[in-house]
Protein backbone atom coordinates (compact mmCIF):
# COMPACT_ATOMS: atom_id res chain seq x y z
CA UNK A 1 0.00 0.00 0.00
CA UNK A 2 2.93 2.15 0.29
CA UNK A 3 3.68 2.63 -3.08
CA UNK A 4 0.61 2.97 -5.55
CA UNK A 5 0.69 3.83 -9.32
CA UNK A 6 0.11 7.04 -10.37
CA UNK A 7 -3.24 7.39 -12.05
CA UNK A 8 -3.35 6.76 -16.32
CA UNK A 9 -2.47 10.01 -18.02
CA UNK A 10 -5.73 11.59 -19.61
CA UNK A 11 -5.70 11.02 -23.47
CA UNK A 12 -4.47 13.73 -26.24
CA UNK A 13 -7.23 15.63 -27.10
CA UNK A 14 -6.17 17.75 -30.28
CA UNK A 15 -8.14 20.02 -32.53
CA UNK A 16 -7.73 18.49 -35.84
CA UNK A 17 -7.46 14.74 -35.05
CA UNK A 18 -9.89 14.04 -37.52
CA UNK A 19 -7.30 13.04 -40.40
CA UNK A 20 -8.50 15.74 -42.58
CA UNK A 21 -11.85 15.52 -42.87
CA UNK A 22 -12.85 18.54 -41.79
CA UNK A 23 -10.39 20.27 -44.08
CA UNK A 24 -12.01 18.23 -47.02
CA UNK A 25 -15.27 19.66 -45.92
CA UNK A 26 -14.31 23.32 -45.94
CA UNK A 27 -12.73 22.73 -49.52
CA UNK A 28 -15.94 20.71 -50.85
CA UNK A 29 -17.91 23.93 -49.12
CA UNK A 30 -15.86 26.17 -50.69
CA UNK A 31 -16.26 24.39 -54.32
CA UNK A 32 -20.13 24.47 -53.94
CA UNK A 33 -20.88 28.17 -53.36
CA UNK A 34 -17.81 29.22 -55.94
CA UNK A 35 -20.01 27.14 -58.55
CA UNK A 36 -23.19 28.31 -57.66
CA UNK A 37 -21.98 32.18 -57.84
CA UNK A 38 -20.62 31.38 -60.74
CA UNK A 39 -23.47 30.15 -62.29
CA UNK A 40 -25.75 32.61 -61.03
CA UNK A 41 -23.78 35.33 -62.85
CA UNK A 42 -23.54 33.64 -65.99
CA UNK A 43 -27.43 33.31 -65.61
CA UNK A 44 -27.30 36.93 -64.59
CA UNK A 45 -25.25 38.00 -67.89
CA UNK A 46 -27.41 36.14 -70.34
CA UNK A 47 -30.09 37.75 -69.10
CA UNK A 48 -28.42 40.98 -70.27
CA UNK A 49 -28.08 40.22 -73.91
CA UNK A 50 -26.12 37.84 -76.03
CA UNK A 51 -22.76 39.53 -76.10
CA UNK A 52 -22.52 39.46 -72.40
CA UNK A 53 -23.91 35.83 -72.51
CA UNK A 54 -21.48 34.79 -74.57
CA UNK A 55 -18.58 36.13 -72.76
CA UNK A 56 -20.06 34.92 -69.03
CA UNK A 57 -20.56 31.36 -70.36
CA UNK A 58 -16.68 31.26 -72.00
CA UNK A 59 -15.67 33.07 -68.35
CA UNK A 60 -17.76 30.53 -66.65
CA UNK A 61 -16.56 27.42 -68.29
CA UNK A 62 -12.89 28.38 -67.88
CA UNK A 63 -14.10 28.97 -63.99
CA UNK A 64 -15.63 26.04 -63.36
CA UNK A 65 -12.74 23.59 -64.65
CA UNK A 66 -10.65 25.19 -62.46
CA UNK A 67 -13.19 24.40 -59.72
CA UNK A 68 -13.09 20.60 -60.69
CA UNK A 69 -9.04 20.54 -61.29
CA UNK A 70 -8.75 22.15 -57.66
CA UNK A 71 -11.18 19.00 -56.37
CA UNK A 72 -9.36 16.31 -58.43
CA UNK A 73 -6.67 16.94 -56.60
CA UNK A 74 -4.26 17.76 -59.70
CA UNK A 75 -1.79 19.47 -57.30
CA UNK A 76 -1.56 17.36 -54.40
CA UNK A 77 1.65 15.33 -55.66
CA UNK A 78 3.00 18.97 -55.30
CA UNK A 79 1.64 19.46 -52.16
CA UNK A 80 3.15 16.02 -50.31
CA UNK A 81 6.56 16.72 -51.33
CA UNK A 82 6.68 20.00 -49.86
């Protein structure tokens, strides 16, 4: 009785534990209003006449890919080695 263990440590407790995921959510977030502004202007340009509906749905295609390439992950081989 004269020498007890010292009681268990108390577990880690960190704020992003969570292997990403919430980090994956902001980015999916961030993907779904960019496309919907997006295509809310282009809406909002066609409505304006055909020259400015032409040029928002060329700007809005060119915006968009860049939307997917950014969720395919295209740059994250740059991104582990770093």
């Amino acid at each position: 009785m004269a020498q007890l263990a010292p009681p268990e440590s108390p577990p880690p407790v960190a704020l992003d534990d969570d292997d990403g995921r919430i980090n994956r959510l902001r980015l999916r977030l961030f993907q779904w209003w960019c496309t919907l502004i997006t295509v809310i202007v282009t809406a909002w340009l066609i409505t304006l006449g055909p020259i400015p509906g032409i040029i928002g749905v060329v700007t809005a295609k060119h915006i968009l890919v860049a939307i997917f390439v950014m969720g395919i992950g295209v740059d994250s081989s740059r991104e582990a080695e770093v």
